[in-house]
N, C-alpha and C. Protein backbone atom coordinates (compact mmCIF):
# COMPACT_ATOMS: atom_id res chain seq x y z
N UNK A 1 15.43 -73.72 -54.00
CA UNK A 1 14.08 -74.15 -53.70
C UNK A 1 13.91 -74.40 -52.21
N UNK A 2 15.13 -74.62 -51.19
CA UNK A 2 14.81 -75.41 -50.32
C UNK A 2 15.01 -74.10 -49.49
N UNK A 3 15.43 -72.95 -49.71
CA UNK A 3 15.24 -71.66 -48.84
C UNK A 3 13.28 -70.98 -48.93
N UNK A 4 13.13 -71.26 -50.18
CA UNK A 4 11.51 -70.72 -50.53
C UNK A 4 11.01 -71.70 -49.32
N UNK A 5 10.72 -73.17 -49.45
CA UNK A 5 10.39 -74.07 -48.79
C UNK A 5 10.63 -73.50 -47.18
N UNK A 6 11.83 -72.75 -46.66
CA UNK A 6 11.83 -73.26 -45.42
C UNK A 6 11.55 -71.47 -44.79
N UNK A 7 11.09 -70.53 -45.93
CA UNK A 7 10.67 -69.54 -45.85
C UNK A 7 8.90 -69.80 -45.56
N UNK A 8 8.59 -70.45 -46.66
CA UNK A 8 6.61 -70.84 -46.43
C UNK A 8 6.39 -71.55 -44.93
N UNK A 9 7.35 -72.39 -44.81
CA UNK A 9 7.56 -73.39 -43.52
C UNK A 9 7.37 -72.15 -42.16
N UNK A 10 8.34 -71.59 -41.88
CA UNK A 10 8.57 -70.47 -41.12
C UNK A 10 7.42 -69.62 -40.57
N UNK A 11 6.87 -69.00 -42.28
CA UNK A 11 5.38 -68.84 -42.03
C UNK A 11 4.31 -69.16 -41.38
N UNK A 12 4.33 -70.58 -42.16
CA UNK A 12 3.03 -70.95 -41.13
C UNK A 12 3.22 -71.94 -39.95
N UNK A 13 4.50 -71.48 -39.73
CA UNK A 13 4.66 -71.75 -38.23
C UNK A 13 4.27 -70.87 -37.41
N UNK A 14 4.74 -69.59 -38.11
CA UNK A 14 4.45 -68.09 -37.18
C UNK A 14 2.98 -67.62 -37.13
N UNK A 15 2.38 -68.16 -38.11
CA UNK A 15 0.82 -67.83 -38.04
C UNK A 15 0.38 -68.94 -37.12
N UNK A 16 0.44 -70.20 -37.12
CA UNK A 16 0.18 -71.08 -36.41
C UNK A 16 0.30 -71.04 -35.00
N UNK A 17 1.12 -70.55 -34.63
CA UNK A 17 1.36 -70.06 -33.40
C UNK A 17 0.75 -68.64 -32.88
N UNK A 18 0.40 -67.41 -33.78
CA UNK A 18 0.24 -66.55 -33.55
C UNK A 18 -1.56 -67.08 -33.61
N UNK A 19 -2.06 -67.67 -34.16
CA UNK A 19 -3.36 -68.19 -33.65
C UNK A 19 -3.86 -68.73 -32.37
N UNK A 20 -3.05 -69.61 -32.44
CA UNK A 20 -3.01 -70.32 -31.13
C UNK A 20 -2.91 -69.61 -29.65
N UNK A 21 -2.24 -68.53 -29.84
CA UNK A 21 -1.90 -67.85 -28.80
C UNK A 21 -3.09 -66.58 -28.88
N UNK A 22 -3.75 -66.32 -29.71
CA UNK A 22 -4.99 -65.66 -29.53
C UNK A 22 -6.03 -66.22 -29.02
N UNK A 23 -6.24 -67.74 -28.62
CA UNK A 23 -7.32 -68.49 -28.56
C UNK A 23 -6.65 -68.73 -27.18
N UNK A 24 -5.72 -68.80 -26.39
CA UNK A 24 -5.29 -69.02 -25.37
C UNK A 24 -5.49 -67.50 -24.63
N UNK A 25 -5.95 -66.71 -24.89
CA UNK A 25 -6.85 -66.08 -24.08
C UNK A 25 -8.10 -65.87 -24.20
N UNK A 26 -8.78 -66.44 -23.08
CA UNK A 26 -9.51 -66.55 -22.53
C UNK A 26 -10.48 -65.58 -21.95
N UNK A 27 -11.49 -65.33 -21.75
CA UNK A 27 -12.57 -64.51 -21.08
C UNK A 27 -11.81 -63.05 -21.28
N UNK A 28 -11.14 -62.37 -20.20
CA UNK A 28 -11.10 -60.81 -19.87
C UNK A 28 -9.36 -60.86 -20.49
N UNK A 29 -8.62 -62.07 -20.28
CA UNK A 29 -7.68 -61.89 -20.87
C UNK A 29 -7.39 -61.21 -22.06
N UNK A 30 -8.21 -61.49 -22.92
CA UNK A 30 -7.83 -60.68 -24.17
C UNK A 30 -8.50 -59.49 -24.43
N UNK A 31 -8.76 -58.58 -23.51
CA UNK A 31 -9.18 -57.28 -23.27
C UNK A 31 -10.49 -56.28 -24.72
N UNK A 32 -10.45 -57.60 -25.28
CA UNK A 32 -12.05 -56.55 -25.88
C UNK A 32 -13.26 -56.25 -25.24
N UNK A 33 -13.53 -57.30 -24.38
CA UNK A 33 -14.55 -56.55 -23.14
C UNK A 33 -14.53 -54.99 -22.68
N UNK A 34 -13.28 -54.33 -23.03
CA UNK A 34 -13.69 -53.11 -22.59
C UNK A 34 -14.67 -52.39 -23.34
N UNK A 35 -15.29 -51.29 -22.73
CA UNK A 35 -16.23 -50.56 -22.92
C UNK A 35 -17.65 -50.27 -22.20
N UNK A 36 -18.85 -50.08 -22.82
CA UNK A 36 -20.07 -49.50 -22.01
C UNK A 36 -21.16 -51.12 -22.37
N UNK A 37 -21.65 -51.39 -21.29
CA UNK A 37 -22.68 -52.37 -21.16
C UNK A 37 -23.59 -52.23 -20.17
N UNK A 38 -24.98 -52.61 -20.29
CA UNK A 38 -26.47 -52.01 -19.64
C UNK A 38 -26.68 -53.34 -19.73
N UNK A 39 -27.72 -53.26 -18.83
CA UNK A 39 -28.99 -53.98 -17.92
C UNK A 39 -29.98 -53.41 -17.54
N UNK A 40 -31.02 -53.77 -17.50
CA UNK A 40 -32.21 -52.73 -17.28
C UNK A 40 -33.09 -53.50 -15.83
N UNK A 41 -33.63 -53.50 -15.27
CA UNK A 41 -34.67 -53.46 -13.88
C UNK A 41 -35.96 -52.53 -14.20
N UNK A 42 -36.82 -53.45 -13.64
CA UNK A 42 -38.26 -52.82 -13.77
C UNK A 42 -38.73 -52.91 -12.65
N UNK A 43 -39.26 -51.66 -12.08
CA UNK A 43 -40.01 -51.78 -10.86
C UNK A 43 -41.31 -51.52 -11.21
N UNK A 44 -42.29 -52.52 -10.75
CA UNK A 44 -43.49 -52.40 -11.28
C UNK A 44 -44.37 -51.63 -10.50
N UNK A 45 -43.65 -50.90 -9.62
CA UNK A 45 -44.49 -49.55 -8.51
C UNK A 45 -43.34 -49.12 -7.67
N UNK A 46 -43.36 -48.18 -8.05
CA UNK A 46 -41.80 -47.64 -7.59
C UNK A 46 -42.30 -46.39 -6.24
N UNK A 47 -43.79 -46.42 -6.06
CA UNK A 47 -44.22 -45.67 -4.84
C UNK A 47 -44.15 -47.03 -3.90
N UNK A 48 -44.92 -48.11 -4.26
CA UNK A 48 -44.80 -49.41 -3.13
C UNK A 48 -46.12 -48.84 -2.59
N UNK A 49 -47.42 -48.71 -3.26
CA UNK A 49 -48.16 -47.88 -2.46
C UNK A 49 -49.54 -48.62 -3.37
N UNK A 50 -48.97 -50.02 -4.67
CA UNK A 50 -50.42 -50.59 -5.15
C UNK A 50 -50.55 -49.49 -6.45
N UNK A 51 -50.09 -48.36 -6.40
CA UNK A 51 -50.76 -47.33 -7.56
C UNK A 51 -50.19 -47.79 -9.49
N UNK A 52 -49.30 -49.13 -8.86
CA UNK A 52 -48.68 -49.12 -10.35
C UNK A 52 -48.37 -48.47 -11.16
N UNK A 53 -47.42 -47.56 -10.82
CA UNK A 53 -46.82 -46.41 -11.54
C UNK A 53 -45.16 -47.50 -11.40
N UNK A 54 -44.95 -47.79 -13.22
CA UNK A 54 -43.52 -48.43 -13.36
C UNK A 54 -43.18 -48.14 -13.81
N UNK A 55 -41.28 -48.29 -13.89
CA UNK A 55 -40.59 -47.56 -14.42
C UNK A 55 -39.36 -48.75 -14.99
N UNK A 56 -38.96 -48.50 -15.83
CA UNK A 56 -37.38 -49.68 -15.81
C UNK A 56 -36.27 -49.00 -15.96
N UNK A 57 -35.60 -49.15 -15.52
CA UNK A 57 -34.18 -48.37 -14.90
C UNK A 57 -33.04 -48.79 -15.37
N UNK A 58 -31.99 -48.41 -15.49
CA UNK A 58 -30.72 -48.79 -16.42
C UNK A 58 -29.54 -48.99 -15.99
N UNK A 59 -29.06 -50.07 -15.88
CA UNK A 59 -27.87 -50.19 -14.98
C UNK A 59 -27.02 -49.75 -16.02
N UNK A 60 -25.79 -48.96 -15.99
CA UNK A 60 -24.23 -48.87 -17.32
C UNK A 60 -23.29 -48.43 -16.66
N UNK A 61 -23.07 -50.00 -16.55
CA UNK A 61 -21.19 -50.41 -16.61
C UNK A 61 -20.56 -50.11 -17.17
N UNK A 62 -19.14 -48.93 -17.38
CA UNK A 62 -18.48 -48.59 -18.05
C UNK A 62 -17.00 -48.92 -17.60
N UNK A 63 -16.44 -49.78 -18.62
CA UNK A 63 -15.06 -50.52 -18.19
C UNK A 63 -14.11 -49.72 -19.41
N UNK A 64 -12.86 -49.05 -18.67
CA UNK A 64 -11.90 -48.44 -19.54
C UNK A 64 -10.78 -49.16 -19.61
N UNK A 65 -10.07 -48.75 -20.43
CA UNK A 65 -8.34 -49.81 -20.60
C UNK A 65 -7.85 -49.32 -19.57
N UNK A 66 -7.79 -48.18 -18.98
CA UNK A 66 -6.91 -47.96 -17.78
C UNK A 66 -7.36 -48.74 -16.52
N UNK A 67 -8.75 -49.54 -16.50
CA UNK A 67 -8.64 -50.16 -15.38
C UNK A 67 -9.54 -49.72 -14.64
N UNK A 68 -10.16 -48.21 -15.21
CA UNK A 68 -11.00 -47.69 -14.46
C UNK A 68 -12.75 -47.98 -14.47
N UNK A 69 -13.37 -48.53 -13.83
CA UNK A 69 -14.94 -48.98 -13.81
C UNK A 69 -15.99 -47.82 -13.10
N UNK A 70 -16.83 -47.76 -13.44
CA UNK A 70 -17.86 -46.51 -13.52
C UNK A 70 -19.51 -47.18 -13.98
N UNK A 71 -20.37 -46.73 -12.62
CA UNK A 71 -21.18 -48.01 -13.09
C UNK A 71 -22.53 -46.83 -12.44
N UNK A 72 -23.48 -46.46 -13.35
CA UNK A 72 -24.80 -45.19 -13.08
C UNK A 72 -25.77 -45.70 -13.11
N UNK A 73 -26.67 -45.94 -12.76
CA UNK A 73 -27.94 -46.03 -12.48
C UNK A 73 -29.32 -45.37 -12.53
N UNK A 74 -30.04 -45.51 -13.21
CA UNK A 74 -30.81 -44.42 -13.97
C UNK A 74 -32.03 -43.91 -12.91
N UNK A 75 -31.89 -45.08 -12.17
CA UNK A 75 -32.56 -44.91 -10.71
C UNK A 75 -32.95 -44.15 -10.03
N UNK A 76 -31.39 -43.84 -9.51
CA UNK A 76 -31.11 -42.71 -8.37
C UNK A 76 -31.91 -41.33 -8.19
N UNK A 77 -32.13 -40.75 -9.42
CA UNK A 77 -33.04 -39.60 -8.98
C UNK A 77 -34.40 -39.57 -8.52
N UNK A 78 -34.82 -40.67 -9.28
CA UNK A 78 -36.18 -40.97 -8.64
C UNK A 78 -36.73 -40.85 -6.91
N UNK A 79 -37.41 -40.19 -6.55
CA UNK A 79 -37.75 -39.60 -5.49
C UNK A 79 -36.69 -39.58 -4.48
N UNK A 80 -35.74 -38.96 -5.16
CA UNK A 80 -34.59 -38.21 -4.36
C UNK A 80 -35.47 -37.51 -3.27
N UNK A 81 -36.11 -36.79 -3.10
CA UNK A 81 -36.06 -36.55 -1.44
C UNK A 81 -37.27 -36.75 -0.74
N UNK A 82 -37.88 -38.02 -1.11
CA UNK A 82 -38.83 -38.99 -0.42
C UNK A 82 -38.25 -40.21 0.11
N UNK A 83 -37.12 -40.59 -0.90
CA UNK A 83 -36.55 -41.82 -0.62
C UNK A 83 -34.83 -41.70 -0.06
N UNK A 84 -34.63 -40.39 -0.60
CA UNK A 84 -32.88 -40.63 -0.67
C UNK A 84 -32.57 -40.95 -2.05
N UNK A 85 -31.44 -40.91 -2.29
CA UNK A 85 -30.49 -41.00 -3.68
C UNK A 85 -29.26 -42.00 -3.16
N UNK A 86 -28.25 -42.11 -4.69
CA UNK A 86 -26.94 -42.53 -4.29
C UNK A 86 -25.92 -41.49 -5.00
N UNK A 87 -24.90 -41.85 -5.00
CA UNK A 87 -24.37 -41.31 -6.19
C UNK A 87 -24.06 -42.39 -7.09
N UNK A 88 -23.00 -42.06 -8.21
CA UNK A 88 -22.45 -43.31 -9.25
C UNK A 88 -21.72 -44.05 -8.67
N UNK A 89 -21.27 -45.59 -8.76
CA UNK A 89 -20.23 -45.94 -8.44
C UNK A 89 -19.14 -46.09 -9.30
N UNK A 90 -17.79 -45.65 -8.49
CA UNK A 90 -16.62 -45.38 -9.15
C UNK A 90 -15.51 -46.73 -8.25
N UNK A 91 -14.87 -46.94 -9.82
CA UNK A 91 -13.97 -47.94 -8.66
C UNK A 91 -12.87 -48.16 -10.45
N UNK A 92 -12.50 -49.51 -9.78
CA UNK A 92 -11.68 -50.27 -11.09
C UNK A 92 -11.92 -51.81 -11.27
N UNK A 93 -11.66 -52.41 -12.28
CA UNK A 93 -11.51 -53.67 -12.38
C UNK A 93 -9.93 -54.51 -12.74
N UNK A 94 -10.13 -55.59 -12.56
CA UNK A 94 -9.04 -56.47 -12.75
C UNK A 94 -9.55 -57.59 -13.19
N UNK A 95 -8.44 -58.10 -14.28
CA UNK A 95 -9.15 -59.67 -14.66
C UNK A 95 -8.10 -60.52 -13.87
N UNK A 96 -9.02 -61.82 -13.90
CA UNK A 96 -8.38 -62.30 -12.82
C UNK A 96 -7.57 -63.76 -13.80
N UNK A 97 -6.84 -64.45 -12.70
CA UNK A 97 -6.21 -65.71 -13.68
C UNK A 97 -6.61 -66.30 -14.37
N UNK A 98 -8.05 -66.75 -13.86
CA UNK A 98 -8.95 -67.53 -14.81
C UNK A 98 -9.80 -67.45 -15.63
N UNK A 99 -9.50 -65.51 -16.01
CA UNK A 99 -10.21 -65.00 -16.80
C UNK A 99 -11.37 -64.42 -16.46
N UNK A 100 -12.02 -64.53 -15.54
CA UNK A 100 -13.15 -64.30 -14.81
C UNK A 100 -13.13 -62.76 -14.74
N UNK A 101 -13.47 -61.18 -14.68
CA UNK A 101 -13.32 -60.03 -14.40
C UNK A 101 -14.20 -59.45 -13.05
N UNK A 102 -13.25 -59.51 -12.17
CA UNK A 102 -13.79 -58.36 -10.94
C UNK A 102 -13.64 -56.82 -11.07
N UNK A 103 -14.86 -56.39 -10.48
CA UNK A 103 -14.91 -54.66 -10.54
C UNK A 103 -15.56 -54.87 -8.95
N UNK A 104 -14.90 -53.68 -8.49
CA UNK A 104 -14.93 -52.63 -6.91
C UNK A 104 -15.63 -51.48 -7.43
N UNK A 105 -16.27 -51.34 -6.70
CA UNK A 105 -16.87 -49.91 -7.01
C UNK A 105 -17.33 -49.39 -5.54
N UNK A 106 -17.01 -47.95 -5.69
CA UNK A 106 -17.68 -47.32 -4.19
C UNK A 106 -18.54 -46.32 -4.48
N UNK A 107 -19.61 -46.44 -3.61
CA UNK A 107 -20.77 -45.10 -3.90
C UNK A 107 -21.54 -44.53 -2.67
N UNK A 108 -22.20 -43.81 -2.19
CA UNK A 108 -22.42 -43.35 -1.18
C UNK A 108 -24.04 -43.07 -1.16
N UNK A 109 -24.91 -43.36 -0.37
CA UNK A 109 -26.57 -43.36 -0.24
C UNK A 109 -26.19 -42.34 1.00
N UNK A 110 -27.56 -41.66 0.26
CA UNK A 110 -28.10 -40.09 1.21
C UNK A 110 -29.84 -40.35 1.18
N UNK A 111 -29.85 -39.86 2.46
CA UNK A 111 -31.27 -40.04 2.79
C UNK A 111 -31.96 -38.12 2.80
N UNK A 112 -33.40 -38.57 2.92
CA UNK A 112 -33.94 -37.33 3.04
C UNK A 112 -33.92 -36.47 4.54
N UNK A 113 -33.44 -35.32 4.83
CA UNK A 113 -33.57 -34.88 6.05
C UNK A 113 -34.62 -33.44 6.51
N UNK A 114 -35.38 -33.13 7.55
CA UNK A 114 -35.74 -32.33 7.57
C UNK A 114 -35.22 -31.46 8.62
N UNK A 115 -33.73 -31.77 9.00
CA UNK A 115 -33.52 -31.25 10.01
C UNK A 115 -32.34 -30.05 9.92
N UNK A 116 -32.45 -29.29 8.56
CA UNK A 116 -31.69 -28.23 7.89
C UNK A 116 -32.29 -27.20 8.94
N UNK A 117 -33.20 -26.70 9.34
CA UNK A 117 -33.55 -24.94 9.97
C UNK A 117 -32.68 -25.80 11.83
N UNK A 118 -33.28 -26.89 12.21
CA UNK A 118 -32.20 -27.13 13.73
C UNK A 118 -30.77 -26.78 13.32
N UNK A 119 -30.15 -26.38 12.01
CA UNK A 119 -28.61 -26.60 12.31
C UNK A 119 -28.14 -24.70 11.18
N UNK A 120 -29.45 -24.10 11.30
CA UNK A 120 -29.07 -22.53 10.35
C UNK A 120 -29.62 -22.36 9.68
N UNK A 121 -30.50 -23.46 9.06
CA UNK A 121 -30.87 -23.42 7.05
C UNK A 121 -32.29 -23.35 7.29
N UNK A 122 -33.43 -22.07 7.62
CA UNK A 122 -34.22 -22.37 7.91
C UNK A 122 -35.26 -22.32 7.15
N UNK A 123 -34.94 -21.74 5.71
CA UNK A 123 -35.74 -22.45 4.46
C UNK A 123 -35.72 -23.67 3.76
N UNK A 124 -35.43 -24.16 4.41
CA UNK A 124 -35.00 -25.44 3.40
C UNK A 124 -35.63 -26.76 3.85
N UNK A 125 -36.97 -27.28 3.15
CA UNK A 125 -37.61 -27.95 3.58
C UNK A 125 -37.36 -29.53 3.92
N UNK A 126 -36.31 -30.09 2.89
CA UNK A 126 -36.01 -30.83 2.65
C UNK A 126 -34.66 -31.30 2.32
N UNK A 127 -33.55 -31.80 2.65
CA UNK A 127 -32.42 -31.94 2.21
C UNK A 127 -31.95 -33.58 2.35
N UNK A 128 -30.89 -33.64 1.48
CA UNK A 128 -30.34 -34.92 1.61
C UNK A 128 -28.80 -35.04 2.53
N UNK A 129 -28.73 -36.26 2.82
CA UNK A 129 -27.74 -36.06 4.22
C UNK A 129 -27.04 -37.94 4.42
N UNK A 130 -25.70 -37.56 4.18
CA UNK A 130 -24.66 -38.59 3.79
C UNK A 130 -25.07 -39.88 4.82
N UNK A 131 -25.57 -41.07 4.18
CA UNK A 131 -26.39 -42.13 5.24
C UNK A 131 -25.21 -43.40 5.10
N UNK A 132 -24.95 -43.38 4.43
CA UNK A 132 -23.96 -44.63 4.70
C UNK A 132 -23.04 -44.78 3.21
N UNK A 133 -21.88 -45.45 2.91
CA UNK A 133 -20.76 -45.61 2.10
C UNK A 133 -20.88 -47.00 1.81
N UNK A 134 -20.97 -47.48 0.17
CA UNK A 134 -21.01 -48.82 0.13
C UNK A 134 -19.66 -48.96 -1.46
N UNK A 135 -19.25 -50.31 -0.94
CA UNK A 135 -17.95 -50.65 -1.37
C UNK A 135 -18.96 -51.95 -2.32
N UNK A 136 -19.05 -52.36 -3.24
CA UNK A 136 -19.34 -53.18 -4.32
C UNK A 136 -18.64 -53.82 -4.92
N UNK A 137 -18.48 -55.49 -4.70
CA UNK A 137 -17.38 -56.19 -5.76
C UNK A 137 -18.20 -57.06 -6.52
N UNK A 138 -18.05 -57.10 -8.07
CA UNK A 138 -18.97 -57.94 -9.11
C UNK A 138 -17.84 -58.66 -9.59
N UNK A 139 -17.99 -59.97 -9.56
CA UNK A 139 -17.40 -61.06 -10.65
C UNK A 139 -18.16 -61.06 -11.68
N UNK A 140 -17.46 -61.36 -12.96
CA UNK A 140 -18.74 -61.42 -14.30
C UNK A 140 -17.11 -62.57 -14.93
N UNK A 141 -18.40 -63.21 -15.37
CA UNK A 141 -17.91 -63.89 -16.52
C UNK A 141 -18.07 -63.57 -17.89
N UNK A 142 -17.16 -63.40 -18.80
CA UNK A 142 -16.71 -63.01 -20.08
C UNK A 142 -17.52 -63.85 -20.78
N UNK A 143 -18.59 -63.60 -21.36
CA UNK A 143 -19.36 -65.00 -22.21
C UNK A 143 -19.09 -64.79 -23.55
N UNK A 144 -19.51 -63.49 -24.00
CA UNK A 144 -18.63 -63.52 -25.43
C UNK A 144 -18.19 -62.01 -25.60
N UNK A 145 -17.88 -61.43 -26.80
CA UNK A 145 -17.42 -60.07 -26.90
C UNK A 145 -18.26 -59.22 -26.36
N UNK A 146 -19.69 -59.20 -26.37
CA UNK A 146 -20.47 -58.38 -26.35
C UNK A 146 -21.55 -58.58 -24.85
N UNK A 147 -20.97 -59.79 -24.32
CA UNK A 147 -21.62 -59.74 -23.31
C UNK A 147 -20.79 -60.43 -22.12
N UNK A 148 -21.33 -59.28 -20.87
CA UNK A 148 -20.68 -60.05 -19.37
C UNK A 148 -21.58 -60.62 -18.90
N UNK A 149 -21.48 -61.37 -17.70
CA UNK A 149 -22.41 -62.39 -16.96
C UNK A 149 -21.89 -61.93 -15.75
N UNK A 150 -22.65 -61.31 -14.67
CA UNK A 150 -22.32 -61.16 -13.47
C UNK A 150 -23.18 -62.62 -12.67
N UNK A 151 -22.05 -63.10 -12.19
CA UNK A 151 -22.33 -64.23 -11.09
C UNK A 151 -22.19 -64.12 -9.94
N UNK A 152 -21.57 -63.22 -9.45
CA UNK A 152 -21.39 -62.95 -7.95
C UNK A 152 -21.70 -61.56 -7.80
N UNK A 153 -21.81 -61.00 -6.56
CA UNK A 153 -21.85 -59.61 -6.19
C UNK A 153 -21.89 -59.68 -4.46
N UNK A 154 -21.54 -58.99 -4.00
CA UNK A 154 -21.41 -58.54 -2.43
C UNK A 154 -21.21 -56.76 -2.28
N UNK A 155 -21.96 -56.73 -1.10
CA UNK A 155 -21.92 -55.24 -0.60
C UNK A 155 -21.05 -55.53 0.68
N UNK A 156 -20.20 -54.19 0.60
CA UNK A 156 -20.02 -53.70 2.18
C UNK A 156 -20.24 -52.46 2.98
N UNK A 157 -20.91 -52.48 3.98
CA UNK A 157 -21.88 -51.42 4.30
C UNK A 157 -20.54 -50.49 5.09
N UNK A 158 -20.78 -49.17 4.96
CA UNK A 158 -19.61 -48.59 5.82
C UNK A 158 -20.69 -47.10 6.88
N UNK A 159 -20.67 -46.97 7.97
CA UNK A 159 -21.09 -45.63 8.21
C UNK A 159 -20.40 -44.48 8.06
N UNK A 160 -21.23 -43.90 7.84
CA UNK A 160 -21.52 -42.09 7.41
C UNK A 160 -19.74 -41.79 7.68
N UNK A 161 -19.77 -42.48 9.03
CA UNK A 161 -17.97 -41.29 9.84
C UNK A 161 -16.86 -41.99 9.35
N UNK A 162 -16.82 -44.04 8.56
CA UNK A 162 -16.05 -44.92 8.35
C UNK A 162 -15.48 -45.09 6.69
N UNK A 163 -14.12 -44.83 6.57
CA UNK A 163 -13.56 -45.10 5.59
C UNK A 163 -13.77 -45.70 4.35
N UNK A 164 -14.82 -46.15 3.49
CA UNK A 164 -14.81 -47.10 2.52
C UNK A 164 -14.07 -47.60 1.73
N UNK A 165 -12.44 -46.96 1.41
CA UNK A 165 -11.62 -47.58 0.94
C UNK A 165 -10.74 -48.64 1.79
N UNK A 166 -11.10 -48.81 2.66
CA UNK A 166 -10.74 -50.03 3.52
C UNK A 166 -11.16 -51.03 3.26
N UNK A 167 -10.78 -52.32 2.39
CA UNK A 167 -10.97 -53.14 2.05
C UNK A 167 -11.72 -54.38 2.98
N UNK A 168 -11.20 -54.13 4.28
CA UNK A 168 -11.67 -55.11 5.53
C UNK A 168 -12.59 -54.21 6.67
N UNK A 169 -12.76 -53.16 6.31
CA UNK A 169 -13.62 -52.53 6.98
C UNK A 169 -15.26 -52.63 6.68
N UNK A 170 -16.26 -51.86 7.90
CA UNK A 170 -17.49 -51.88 7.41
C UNK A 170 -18.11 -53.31 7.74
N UNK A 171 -19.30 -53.26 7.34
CA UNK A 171 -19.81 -55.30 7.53
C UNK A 171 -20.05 -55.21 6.24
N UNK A 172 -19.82 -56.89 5.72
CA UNK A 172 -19.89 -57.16 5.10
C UNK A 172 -21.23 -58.08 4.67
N UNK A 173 -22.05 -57.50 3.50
CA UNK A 173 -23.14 -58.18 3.27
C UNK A 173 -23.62 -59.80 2.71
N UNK A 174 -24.39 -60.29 2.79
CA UNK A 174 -24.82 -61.48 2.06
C UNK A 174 -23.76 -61.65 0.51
N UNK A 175 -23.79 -62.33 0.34
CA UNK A 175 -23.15 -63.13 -0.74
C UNK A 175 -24.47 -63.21 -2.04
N UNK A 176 -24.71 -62.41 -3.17
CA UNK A 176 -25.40 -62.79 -4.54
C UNK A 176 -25.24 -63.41 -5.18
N UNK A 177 -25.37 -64.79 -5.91
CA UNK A 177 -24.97 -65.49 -6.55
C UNK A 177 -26.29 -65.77 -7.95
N UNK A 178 -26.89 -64.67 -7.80
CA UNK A 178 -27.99 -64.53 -8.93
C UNK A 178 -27.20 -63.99 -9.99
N UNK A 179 -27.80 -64.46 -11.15
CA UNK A 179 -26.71 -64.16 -12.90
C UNK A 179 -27.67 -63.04 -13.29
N UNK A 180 -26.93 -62.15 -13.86
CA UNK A 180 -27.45 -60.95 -14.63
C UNK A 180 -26.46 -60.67 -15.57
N UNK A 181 -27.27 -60.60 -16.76
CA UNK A 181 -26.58 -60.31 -17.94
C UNK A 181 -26.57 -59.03 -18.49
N UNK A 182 -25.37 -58.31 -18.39
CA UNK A 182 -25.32 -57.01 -18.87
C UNK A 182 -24.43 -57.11 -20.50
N UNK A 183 -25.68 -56.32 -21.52
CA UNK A 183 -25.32 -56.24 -23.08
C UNK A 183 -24.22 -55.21 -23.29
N UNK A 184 -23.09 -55.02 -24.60
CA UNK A 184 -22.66 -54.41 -24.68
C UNK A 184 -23.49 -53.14 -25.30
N UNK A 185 -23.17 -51.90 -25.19
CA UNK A 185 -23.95 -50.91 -25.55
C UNK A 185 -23.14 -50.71 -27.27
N UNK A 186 -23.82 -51.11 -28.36
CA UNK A 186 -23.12 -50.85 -29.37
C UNK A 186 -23.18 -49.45 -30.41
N UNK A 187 -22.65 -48.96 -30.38
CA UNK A 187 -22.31 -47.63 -31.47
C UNK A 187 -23.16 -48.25 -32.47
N UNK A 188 -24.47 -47.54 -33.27
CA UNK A 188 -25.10 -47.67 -34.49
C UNK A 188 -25.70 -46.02 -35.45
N UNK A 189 -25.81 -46.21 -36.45
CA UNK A 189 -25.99 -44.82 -36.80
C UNK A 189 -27.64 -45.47 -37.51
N UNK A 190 -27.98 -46.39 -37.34
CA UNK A 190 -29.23 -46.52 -37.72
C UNK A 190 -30.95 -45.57 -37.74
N UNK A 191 -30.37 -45.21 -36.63
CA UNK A 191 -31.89 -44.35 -36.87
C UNK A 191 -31.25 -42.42 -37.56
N UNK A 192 -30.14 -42.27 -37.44
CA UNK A 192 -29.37 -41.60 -38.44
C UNK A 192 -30.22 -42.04 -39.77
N UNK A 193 -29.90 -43.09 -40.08
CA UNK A 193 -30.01 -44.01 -41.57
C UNK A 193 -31.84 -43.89 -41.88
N UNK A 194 -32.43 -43.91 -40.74
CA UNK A 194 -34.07 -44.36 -41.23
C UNK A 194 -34.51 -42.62 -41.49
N UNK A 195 -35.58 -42.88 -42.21
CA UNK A 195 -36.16 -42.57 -43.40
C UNK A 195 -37.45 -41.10 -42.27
């Protein structure tokens, strides 16, 4: 009897502990945060011209197990060559000790140029032309499975000719400390399902 006894004992020692040690991680520590999460922005005149023509735009954060972060913007095309474009930003994240998750991301803004026929190209009315390199670091806090909390954010501006993977390079912008909540994007087959 006293082997059964110190067999059940054993048990729920090992579950007891194996609980415990699931709840002792914390925020990004326990890595289900990975995956795809959006935020949306509305510009309520995206000419800036009074005509109220709006649009809302889609931020998606995409966090992989390898570490790798990927973050598009539904934005960017929008009067690509009135305004300029960016591209995506590509970078990685790391969680940090206290659970907290930082992502780097680098992406590059191009402006509109008309100065393609001065350099050969003399059809070409309009082109875009590499304006500056920006390096992006977001803290987010882990609030629950399905959702991050970005609390911090900073830019660093780099020119056109300057390195952006240089961590101390470039100037470095203002400090964000505005919260934005980005949802997880969840897999549903629901409108599959409707009628």
């Amino acid at each position: 009897m006293s082997k059964v006894l110190n067999r059940i004992f054993a048990l729920v020692a090992l579950s007891l502990f194996m609980a415990i040690s699931g709840f002792a991680d914390t925020g990004c520590k326990n890595g289900k945060f990975v995956g795809s999460y959006t935020t949306t922005r509305t510009s309520p005149d995206v000419w800036g011209d009074g005509s109220g023509v709006s649009h809302t735009f889609v931020y998606q954060l995409n966090l992989t197990s390898d570490g790798t972060a990927y973050e598009q913007f539904t934005g960017l095309p929008d009067l690509m060559l009135s305004e300029g474009t960016s591209t995506p930003a590509i970078g990685s994240w790391q969680c940090r000790q206290d659970g907290q998750l930082v992502v780097n991301l680098i992406s590059t803004v191009y402006l509109p140029t008309k100065d393609a026929a001065l350099h050969g190209f003399p059809n070409v009315p309009t082109d875009l032309l590499l304006f500056l390199n920006l390096r992006t670091t977001y803290l987010f806090s882990v609030t629950d499975d399905n959702t991050l909390t970005r609390i911090q954010a900073r830019n660093r501006r780099y020119a056109a000719v300057d390195d952006p993977t240089n961590p101390q390079g470039g100037t470095l912008g203002a400090l964000d400390s505005s919260s934005v909540i980005y949802q997880r994007l969840v897999a549903s087959d629901a409108d599959l399902l409707a009628p």
